[in-house]
PDB file of N, CA and C in Angstrom:
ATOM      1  N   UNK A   1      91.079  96.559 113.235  1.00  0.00           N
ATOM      2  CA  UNK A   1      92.478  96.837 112.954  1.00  0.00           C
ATOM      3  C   UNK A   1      92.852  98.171 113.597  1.00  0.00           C
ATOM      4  N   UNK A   2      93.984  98.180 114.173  1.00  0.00           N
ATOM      5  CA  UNK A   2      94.577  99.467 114.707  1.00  0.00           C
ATOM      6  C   UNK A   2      96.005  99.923 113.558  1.00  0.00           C
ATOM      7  N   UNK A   3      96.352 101.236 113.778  1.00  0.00           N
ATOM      8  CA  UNK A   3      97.440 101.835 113.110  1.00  0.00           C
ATOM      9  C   UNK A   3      98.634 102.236 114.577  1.00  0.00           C
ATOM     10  N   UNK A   4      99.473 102.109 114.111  1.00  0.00           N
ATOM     11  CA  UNK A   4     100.368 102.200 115.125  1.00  0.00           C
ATOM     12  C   UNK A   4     101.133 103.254 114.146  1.00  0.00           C
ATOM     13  N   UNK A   5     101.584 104.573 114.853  1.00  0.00           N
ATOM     14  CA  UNK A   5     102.274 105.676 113.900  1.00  0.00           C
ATOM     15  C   UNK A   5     103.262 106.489 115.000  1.00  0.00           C
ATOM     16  N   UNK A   6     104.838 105.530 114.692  1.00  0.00           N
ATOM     17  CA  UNK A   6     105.495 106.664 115.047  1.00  0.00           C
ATOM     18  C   UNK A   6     106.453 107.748 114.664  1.00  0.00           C
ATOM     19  N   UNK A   7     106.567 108.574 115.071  1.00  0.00           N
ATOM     20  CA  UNK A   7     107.873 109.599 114.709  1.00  0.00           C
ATOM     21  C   UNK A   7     108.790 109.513 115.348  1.00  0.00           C
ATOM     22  N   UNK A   8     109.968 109.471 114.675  1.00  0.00           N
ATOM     23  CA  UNK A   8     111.185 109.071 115.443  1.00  0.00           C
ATOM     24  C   UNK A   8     112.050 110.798 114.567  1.00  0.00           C
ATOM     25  N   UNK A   9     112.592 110.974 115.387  1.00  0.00           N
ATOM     26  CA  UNK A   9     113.719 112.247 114.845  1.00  0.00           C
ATOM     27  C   UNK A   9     115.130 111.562 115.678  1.00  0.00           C
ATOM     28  N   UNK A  10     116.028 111.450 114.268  1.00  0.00           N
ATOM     29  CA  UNK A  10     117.436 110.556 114.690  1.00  0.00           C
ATOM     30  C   UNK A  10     118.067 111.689 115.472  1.00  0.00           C
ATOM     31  N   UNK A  11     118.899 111.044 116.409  1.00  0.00           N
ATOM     32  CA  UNK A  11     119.936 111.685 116.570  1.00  0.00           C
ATOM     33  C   UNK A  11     121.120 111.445 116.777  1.00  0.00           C
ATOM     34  N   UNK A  12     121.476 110.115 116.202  1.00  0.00           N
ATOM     35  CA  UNK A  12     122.983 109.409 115.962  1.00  0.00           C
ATOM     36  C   UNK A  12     122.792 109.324 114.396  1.00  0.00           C
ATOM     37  N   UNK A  13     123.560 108.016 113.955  1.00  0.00           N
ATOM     38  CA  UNK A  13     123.957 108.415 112.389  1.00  0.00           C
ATOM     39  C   UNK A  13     122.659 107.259 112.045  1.00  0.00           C
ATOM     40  N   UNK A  14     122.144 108.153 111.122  1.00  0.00           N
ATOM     41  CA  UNK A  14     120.925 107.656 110.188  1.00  0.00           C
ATOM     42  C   UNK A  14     120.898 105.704 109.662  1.00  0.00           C
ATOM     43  N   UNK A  15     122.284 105.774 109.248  1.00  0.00           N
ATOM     44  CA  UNK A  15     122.647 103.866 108.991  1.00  0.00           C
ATOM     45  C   UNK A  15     122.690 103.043 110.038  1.00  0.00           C
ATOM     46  N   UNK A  16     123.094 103.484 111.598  1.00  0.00           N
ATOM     47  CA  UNK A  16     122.522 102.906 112.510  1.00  0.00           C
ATOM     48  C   UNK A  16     121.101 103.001 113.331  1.00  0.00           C
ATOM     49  N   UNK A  17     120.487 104.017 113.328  1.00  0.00           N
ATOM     50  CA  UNK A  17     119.075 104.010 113.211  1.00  0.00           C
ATOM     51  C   UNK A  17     118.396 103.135 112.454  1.00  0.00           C
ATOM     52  N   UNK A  18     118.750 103.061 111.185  1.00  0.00           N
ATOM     53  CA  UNK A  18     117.719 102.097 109.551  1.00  0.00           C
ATOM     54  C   UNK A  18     118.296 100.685 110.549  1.00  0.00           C
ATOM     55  N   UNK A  19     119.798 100.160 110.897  1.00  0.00           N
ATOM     56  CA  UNK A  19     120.113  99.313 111.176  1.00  0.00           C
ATOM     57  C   UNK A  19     119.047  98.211 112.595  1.00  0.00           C
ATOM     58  N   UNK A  20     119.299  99.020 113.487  1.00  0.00           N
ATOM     59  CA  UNK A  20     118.595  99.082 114.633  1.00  0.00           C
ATOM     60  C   UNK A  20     116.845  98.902 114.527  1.00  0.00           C
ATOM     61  N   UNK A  21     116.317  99.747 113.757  1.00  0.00           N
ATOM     62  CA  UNK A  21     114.985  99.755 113.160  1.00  0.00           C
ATOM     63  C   UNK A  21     114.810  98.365 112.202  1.00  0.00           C
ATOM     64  N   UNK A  22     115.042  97.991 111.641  1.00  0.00           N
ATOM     65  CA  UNK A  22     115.275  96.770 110.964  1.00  0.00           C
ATOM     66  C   UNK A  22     115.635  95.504 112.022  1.00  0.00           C
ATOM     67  N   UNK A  23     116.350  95.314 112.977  1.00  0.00           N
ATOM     68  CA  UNK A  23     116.426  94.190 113.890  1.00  0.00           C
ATOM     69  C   UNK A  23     115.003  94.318 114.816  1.00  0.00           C
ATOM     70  N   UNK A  24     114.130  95.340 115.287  1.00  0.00           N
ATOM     71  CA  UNK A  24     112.823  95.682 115.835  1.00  0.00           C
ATOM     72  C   UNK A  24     112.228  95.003 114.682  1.00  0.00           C
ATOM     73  N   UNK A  25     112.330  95.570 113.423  1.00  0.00           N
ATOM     74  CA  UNK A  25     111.227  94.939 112.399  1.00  0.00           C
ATOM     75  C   UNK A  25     111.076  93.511 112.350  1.00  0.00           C
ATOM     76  N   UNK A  26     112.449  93.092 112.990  1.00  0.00           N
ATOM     77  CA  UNK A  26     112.506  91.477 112.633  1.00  0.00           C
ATOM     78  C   UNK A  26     111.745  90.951 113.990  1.00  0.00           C
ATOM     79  N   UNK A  27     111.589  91.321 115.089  1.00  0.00           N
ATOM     80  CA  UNK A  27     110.904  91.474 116.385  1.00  0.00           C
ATOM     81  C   UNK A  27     109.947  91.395 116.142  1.00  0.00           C
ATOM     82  N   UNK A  28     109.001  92.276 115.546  1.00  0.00           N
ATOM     83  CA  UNK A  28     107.267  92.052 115.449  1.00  0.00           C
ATOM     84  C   UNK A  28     106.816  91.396 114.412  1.00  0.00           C
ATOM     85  N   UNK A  29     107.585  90.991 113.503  1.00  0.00           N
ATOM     86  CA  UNK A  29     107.450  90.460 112.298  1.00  0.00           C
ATOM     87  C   UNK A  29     106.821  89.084 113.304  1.00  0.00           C
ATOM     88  N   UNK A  30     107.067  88.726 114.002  1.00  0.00           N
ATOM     89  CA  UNK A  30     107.083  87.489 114.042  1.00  0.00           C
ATOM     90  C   UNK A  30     105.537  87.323 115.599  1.00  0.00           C
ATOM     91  N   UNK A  31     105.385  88.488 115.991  1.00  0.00           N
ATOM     92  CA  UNK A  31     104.537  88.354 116.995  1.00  0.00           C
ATOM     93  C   UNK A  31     102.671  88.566 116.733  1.00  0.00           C
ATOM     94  N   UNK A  32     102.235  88.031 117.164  1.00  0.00           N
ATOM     95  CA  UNK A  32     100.969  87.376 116.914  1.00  0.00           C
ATOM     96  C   UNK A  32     100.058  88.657 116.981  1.00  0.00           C
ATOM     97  N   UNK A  33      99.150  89.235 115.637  1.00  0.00           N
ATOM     98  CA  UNK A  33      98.406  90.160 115.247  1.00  0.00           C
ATOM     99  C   UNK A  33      99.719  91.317 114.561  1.00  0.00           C
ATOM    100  N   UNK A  34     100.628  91.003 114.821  1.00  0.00           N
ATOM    101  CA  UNK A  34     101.456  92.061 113.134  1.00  0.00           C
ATOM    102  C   UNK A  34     100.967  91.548 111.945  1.00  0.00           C
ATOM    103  N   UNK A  35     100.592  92.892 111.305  1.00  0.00           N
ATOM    104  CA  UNK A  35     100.116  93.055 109.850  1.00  0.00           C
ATOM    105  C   UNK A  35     100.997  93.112 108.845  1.00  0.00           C
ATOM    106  N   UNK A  36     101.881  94.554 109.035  1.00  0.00           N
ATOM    107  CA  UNK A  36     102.631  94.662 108.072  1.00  0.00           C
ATOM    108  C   UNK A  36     103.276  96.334 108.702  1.00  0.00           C
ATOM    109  N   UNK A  37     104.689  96.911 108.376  1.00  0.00           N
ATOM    110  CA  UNK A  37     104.710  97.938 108.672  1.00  0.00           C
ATOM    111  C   UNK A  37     105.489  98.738 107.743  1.00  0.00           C
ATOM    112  N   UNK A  38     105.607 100.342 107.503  1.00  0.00           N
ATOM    113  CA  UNK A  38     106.732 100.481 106.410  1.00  0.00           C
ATOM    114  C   UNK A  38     107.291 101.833 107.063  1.00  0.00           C
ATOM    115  N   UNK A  39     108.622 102.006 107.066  1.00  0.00           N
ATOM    116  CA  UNK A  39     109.290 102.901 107.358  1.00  0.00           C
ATOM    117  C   UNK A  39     109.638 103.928 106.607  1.00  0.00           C
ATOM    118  N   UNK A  40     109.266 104.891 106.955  1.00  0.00           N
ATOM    119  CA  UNK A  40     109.247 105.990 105.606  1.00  0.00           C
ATOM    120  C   UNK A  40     110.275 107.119 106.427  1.00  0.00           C
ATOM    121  N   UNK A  41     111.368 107.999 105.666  1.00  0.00           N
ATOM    122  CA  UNK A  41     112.225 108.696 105.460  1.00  0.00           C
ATOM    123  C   UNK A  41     111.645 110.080 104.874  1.00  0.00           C
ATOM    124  N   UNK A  42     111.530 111.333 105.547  1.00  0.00           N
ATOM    125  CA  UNK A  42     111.214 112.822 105.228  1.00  0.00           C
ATOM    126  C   UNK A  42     112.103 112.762 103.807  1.00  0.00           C
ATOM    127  N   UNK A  43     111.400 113.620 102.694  1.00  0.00           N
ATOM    128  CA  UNK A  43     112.342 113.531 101.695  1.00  0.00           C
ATOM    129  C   UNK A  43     112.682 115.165 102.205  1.00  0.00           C
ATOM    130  N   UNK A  44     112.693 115.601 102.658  1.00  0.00           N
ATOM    131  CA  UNK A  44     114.036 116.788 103.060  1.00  0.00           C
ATOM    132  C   UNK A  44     114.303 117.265 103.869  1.00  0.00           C
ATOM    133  N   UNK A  45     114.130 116.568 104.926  1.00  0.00           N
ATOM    134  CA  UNK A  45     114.616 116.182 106.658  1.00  0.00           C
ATOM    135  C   UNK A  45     115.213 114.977 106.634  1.00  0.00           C
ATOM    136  N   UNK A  46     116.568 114.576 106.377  1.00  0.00           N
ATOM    137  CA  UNK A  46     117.027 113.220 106.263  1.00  0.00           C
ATOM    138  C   UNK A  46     116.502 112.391 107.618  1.00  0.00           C
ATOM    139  N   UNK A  47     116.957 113.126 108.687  1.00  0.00           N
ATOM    140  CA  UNK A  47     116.855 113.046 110.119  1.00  0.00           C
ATOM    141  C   UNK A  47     115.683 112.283 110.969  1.00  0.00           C
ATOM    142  N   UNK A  48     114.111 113.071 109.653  1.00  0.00           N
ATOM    143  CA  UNK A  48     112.990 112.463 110.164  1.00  0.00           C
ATOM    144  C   UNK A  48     112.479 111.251 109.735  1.00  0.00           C
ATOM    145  N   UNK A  49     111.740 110.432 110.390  1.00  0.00           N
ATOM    146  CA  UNK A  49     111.239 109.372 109.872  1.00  0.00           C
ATOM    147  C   UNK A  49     110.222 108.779 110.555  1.00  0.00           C
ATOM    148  N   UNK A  50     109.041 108.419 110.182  1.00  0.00           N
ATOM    149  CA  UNK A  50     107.698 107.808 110.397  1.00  0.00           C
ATOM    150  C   UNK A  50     107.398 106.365 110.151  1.00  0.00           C
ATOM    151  N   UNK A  51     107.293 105.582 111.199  1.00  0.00           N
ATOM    152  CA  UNK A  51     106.926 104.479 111.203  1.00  0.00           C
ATOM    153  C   UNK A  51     105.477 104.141 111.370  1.00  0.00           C
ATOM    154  N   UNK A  52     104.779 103.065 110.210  1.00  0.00           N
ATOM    155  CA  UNK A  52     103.723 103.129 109.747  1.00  0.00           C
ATOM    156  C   UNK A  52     103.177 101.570 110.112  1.00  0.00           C
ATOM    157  N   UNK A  53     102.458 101.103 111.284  1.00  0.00           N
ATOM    158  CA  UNK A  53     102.495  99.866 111.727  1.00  0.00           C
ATOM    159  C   UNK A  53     101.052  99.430 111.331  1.00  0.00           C
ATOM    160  N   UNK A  54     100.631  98.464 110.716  1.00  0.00           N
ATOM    161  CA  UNK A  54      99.325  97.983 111.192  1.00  0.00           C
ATOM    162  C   UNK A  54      98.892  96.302 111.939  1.00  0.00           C
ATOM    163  N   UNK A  55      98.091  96.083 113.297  1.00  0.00           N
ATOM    164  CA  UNK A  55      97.937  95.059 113.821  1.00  0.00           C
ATOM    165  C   UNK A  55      96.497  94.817 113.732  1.00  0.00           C
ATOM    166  N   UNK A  56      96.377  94.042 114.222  1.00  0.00           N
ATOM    167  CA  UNK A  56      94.852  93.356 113.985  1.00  0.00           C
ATOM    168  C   UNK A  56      93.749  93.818 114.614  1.00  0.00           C
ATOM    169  N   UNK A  57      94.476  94.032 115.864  1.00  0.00           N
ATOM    170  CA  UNK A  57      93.533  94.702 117.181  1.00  0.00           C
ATOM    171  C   UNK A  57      95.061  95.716 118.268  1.00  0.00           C
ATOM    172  N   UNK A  58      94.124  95.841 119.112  1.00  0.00           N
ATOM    173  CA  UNK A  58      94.569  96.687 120.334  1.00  0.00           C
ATOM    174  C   UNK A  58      95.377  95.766 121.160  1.00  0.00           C
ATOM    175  N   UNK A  59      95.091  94.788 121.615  1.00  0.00           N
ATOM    176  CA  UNK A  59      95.525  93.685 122.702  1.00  0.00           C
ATOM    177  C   UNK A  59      96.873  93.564 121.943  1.00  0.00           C
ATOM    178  N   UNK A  60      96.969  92.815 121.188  1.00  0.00           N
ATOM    179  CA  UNK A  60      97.758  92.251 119.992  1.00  0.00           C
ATOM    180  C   UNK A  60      99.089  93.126 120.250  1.00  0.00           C
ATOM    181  N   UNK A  61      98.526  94.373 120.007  1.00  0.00           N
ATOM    182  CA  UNK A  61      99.733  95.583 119.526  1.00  0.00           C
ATOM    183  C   UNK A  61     100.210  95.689 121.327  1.00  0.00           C
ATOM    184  N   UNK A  62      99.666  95.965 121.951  1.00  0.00           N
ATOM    185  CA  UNK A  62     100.135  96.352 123.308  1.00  0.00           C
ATOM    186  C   UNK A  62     100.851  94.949 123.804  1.00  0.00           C
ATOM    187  N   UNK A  63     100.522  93.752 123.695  1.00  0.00           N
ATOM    188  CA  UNK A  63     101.553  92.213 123.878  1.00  0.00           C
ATOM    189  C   UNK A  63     102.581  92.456 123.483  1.00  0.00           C
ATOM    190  N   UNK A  64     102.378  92.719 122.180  1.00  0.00           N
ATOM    191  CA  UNK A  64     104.112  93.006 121.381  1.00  0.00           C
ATOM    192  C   UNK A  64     105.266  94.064 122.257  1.00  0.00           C
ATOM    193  N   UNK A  65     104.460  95.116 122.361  1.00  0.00           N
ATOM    194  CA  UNK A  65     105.247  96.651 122.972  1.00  0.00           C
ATOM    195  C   UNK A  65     105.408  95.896 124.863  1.00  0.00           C
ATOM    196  N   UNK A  66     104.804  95.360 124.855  1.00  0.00           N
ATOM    197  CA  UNK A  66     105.520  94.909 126.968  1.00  0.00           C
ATOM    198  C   UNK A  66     105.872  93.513 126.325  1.00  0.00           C
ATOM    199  N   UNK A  67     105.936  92.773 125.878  1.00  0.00           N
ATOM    200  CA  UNK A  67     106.938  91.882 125.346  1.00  0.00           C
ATOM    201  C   UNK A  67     108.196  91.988 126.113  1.00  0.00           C
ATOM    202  N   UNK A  68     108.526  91.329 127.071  1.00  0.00           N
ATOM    203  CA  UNK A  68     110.030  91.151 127.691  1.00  0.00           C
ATOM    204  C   UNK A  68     111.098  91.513 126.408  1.00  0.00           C
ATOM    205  N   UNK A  69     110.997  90.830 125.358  1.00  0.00           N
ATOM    206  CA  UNK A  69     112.086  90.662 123.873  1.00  0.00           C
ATOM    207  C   UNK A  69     111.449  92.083 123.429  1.00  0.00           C
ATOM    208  N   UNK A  70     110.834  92.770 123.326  1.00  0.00           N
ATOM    209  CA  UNK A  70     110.953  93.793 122.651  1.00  0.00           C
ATOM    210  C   UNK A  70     111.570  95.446 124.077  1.00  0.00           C
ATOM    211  N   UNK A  71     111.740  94.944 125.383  1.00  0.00           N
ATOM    212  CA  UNK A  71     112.876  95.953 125.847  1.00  0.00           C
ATOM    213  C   UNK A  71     113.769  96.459 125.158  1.00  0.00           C
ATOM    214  N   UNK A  72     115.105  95.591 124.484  1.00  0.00           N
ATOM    215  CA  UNK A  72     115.898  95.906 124.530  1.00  0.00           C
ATOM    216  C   UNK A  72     115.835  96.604 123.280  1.00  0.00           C
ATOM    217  N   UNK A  73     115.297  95.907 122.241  1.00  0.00           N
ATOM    218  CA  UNK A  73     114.744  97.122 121.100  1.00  0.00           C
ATOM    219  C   UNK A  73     114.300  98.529 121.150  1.00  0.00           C
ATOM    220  N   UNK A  74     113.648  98.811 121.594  1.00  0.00           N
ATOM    221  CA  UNK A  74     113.275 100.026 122.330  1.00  0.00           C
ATOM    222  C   UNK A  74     114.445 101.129 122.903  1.00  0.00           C
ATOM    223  N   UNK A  75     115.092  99.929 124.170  1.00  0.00           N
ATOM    224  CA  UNK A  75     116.505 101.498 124.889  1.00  0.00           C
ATOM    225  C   UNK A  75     117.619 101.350 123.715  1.00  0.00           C
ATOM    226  N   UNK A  76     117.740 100.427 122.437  1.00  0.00           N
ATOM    227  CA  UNK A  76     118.481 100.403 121.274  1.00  0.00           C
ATOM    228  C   UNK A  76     118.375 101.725 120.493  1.00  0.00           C
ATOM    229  N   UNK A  77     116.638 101.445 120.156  1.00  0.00           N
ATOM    230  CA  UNK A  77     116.266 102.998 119.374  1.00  0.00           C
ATOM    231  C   UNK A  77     116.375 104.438 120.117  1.00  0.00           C
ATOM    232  N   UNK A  78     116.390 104.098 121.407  1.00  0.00           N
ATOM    233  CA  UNK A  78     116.297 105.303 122.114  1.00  0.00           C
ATOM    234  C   UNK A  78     118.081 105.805 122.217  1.00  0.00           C
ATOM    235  N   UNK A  79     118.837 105.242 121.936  1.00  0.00           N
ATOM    236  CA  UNK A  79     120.304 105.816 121.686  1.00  0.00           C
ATOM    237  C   UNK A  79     120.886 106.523 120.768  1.00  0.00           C
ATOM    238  N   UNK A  80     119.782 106.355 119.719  1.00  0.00           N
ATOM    239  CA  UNK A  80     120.251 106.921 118.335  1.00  0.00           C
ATOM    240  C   UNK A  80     118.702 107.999 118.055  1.00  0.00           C
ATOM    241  N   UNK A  81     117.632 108.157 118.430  1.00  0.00           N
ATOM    242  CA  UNK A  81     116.535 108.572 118.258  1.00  0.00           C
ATOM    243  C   UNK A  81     115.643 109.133 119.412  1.00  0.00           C
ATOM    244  N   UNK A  82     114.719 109.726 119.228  1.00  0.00           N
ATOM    245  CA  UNK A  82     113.647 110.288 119.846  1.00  0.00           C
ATOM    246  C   UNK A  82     112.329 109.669 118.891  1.00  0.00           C
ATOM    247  N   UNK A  83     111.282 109.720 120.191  1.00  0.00           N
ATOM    248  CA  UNK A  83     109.901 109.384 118.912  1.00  0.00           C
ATOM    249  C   UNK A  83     108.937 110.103 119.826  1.00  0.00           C
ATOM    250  N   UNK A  84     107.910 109.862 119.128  1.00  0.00           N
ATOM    251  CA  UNK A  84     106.429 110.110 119.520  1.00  0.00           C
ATOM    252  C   UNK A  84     105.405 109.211 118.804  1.00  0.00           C
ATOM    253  N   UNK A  85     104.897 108.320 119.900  1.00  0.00           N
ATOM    254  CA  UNK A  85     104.487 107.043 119.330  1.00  0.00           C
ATOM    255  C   UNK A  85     102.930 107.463 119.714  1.00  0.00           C
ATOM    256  N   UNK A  86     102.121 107.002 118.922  1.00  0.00           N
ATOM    257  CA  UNK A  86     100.811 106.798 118.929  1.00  0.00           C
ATOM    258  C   UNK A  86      99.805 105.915 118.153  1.00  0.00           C
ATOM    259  N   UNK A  87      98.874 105.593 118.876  1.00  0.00           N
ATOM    260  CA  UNK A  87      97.755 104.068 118.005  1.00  0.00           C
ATOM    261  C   UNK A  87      96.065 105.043 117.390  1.00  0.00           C
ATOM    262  N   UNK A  88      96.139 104.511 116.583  1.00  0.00           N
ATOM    263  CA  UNK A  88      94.971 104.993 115.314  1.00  0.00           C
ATOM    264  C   UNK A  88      94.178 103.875 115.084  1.00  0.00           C
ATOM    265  N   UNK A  89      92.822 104.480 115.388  1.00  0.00           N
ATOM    266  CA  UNK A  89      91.954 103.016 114.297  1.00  0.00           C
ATOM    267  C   UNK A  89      91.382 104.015 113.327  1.00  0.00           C
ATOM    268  N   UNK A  90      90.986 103.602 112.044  1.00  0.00           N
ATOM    269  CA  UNK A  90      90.320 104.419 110.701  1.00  0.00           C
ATOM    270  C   UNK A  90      89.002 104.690 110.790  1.00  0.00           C
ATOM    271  N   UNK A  91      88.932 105.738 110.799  1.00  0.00           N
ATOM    272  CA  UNK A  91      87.813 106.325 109.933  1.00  0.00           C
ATOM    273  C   UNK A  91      87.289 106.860 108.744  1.00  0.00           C
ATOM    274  N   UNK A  92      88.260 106.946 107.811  1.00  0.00           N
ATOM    275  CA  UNK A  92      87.621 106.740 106.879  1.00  0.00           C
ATOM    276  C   UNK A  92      88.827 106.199 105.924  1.00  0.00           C
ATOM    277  N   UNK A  93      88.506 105.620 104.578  1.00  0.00           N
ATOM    278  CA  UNK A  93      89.931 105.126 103.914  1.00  0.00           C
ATOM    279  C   UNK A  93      89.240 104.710 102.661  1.00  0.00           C
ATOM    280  N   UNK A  94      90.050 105.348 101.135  1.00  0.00           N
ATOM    281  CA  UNK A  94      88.863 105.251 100.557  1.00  0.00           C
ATOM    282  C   UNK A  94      90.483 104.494  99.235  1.00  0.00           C
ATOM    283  N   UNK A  95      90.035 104.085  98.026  1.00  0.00           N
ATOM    284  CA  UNK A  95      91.502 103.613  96.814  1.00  0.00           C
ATOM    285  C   UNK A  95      90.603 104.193  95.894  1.00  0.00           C
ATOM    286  N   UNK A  96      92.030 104.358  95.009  1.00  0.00           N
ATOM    287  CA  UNK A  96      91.706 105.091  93.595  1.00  0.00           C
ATOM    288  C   UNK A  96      90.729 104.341  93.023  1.00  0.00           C
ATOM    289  N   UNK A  97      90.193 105.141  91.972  1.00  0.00           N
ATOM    290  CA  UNK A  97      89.524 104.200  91.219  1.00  0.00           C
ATOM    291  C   UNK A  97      89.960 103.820  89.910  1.00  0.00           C
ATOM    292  N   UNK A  98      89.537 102.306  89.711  1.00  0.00           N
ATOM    293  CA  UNK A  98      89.571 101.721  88.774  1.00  0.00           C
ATOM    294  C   UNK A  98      89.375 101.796  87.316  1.00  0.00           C
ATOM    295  N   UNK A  99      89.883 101.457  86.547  1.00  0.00           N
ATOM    296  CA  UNK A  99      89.566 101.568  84.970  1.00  0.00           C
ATOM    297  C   UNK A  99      89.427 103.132  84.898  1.00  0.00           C
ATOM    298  N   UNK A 100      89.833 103.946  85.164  1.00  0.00           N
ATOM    299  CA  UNK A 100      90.137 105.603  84.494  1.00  0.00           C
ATOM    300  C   UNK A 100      91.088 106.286  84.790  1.00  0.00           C
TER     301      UNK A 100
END
């Protein structure tokens, strides 16, 4: 499994960013090795926001991103935003524990 983590800092209005970001979500939702992803909001940087992707593998994630259909998503977000995109695999990852 890989992590896909980007930072986006808006710079049009925040409801068309979430808007725009949400029609992309509906984009990989549907392409072969998406896991699951969640979009998280700075709680006191309205502006900032981190996108939290996980795919199955490497191949998978890079199909999706040169995807002809995922262009126009992309120069969409890039009208309202800036990012800094980067891929993660884990090393270590541990859950609370149980019963205490």
């Amino acid at each position: 499994m890989v992590t896909f983590i980007n930072r986006f800092t808006v710079t049009g209005p925040a409801e068309e960013f979430e808007r725009l970001f949400d029609d992309t979500s509906a984009f990989f939702r549907d392409r072969p090795g998406f896991l699951r992803h969640r979009l998280l909001r700075h709680t006191e940087r309205p502006g900032s926001y981190v996108n939290i992707a996980e795919w199955t593998d490497d191949e998978s994630f890079r199909a999706a991103v040169t995807h002809p259909g995922f262009a126009p998503h992309a120069a969409a977000l890039r009208t309202v935003s800036t990012s800094e995109p980067n891929l993660y695999t884990a090393v270590l990852e541990r859950e609370a524990a149980t019963g205490g």
